[in-house]
N, C-alpha and C. Protein backbone atom coordinates (compact mmCIF):
# COMPACT_ATOMS: atom_id res chain seq x y z
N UNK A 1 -17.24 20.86 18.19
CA UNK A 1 -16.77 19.49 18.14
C UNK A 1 -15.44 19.45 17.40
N UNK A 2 -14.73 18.33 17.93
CA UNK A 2 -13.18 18.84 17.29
C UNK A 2 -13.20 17.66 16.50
N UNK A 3 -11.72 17.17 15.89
CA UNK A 3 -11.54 16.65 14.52
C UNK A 3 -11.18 14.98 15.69
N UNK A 4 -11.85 13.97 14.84
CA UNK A 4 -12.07 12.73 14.90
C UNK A 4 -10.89 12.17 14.58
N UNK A 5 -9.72 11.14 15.06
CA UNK A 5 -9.39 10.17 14.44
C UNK A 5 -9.27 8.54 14.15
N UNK A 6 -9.08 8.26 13.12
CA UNK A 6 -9.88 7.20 12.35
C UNK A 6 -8.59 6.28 11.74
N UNK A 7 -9.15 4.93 11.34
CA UNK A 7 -8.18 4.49 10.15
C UNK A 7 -8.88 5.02 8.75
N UNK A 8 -8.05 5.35 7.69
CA UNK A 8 -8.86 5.35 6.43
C UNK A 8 -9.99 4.48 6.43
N UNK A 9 -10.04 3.02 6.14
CA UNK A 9 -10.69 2.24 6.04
C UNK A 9 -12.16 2.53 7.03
N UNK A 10 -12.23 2.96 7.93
CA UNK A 10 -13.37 3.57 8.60
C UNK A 10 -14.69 4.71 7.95
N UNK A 11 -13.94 5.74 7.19
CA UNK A 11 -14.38 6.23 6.75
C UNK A 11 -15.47 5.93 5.95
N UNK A 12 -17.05 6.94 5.50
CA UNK A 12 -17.80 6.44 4.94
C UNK A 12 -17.62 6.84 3.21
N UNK A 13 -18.33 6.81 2.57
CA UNK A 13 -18.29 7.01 1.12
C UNK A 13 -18.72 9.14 1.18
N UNK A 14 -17.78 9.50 0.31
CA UNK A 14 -17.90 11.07 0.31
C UNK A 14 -17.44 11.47 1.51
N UNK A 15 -16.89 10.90 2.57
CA UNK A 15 -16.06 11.79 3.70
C UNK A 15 -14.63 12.01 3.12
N UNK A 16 -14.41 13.55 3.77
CA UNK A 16 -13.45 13.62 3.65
C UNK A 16 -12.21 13.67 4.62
N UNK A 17 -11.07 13.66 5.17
CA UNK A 17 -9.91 13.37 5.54
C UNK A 17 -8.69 13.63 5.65
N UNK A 18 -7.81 14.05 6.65
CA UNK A 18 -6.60 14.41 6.67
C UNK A 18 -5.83 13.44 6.76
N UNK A 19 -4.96 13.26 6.36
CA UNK A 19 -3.98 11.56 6.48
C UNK A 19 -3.24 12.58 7.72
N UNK A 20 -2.35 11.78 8.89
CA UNK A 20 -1.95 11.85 9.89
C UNK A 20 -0.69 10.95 10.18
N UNK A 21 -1.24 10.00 9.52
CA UNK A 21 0.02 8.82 9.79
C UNK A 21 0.01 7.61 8.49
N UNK A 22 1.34 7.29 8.16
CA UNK A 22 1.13 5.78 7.20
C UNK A 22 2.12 4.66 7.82
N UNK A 23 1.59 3.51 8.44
CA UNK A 23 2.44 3.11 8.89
C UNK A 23 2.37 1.83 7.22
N UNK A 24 3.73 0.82 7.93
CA UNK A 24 3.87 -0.11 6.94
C UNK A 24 5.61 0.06 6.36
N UNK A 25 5.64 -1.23 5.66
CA UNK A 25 7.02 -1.60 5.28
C UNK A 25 7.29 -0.27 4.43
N UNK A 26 8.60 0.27 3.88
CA UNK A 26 9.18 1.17 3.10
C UNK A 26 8.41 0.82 1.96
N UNK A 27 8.48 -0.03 1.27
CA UNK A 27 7.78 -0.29 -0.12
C UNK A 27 6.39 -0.12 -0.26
N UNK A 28 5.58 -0.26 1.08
CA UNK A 28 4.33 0.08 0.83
C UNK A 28 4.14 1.63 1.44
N UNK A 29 4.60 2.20 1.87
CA UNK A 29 4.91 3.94 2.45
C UNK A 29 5.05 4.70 0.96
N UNK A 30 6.72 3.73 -0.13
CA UNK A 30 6.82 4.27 -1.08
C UNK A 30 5.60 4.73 -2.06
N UNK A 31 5.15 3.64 -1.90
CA UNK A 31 4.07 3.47 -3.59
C UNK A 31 2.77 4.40 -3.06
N UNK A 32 2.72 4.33 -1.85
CA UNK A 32 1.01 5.37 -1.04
C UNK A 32 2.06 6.84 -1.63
N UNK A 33 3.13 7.26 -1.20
CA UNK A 33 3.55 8.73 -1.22
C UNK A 33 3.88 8.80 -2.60
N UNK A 34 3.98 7.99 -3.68
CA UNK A 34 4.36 7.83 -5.24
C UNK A 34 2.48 8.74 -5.65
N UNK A 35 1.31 8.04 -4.75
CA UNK A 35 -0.08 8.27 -5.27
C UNK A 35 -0.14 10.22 -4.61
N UNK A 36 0.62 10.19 -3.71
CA UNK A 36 0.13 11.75 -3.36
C UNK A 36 -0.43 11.48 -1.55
N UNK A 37 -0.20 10.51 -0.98
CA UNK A 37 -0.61 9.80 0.42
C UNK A 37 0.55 10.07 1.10
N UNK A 38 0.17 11.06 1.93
CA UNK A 38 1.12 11.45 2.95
C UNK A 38 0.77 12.53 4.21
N UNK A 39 1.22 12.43 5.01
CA UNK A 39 0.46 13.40 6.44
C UNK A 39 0.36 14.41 5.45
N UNK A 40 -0.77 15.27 6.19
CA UNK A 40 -1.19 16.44 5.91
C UNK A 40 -1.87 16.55 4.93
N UNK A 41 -2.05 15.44 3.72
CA UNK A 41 -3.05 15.40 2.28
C UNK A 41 -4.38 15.01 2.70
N UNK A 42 -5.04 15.56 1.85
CA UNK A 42 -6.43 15.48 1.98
C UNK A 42 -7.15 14.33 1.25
N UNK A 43 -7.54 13.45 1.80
CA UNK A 43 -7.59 12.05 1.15
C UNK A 43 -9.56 11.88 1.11
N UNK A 44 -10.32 11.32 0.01
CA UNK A 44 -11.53 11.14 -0.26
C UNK A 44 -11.97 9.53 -0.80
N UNK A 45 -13.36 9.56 0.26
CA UNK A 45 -13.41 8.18 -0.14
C UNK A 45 -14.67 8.37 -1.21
N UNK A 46 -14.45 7.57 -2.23
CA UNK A 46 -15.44 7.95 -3.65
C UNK A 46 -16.41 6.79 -3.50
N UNK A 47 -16.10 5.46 -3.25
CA UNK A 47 -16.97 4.14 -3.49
C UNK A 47 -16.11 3.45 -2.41
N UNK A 48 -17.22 2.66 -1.64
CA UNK A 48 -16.79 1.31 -0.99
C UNK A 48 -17.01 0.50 -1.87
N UNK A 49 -16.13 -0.62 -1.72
CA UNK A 49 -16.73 -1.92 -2.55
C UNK A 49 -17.65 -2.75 -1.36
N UNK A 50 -18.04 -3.82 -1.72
CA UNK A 50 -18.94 -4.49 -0.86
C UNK A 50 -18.14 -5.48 0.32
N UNK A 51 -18.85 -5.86 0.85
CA UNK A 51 -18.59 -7.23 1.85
C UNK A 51 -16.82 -7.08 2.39
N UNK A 52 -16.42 -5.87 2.59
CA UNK A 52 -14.94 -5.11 2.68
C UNK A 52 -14.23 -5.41 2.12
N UNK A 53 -14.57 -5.02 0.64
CA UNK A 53 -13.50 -5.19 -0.52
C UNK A 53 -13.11 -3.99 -0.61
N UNK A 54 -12.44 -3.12 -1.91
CA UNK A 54 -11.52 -2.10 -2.14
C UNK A 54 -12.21 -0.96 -1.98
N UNK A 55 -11.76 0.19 -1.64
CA UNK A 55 -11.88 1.45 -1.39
C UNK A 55 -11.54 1.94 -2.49
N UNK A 56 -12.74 2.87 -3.19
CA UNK A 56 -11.89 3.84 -4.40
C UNK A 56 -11.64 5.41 -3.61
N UNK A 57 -10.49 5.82 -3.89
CA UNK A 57 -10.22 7.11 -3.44
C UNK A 57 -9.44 8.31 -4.33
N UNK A 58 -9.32 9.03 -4.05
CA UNK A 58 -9.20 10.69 -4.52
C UNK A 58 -8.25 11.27 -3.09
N UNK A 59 -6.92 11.32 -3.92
CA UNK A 59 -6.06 12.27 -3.43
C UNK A 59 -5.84 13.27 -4.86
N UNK A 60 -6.31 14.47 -4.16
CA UNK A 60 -5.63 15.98 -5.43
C UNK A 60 -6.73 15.26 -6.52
N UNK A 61 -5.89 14.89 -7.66
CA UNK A 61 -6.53 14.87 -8.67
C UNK A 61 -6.33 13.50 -9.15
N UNK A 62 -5.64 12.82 -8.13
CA UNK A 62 -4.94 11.05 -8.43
C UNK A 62 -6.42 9.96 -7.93
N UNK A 63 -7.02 9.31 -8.65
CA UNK A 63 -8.13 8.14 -7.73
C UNK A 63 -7.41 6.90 -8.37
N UNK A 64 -7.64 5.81 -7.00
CA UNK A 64 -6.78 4.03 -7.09
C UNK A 64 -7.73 4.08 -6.11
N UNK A 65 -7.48 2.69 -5.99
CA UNK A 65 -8.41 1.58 -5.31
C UNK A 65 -7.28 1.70 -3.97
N UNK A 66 -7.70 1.05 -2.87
CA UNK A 66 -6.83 0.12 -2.12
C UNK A 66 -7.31 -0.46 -1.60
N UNK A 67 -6.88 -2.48 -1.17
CA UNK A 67 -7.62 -2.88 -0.28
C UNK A 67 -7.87 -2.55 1.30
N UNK A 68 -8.91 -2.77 1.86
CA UNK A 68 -9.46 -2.36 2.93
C UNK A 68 -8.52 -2.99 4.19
N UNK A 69 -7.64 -3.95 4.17
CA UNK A 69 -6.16 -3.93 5.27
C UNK A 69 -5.76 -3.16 4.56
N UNK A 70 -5.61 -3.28 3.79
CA UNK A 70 -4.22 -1.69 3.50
C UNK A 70 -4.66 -0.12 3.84
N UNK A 71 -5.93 0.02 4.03
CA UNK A 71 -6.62 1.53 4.30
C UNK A 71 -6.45 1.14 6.17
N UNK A 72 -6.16 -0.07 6.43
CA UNK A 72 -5.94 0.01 8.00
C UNK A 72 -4.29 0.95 8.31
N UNK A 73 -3.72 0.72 7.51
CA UNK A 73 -2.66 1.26 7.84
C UNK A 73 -2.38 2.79 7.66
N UNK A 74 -3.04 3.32 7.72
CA UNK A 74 -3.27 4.43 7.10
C UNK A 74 -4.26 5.26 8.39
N UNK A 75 -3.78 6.15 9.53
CA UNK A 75 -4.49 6.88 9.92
C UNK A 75 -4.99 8.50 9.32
N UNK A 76 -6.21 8.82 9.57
CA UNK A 76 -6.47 10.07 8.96
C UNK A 76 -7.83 10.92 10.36
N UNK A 77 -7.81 12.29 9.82
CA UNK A 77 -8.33 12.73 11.06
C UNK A 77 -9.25 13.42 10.12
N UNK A 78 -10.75 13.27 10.93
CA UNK A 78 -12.21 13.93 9.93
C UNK A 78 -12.46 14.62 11.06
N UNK A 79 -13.07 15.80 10.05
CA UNK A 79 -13.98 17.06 11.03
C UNK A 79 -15.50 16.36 11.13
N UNK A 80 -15.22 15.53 12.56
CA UNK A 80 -16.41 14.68 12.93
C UNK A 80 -16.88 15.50 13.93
């Protein structure tokens, strides 16, 4: 079976992830690639929040929240 792709925000809690694409204005591209978010990083989802509130995640050794539109913008590819 080959590798799945997804928006971040799809993902379940403890999957892990290749980022592939970030779309979005320069300022929000900046501040994701400021956290370590960029094709080819290996991105982890640690906690959903509830009722599709924030995503806690783990890039490298960096964990932030983001809200769940903002993990839309964000494609990533899982060994599904």
């Amino acid at each position: 079976m080959g590798a799945v792709s997804m928006k971040l925000s799809c993902l379940r809690c403890g999957e892990l992830a290749s980022v592939t694409c970030v779309e979005g204005d320069a300022c929000f591209v900046r501040r994701l690639q400021a956290l370590g978010v960029h094709p080819g990083r290996a991105v982890n989802v640690v906690r959903r929040a509830a009722f599709n509130g924030p995503l806690h995640l783990r890039v490298g050794s960096t964990e932030f929240f983001l809200r769940a539109r903002e993990a839309d913008a964000i494609s990533v590819q899982s060994a599904g």
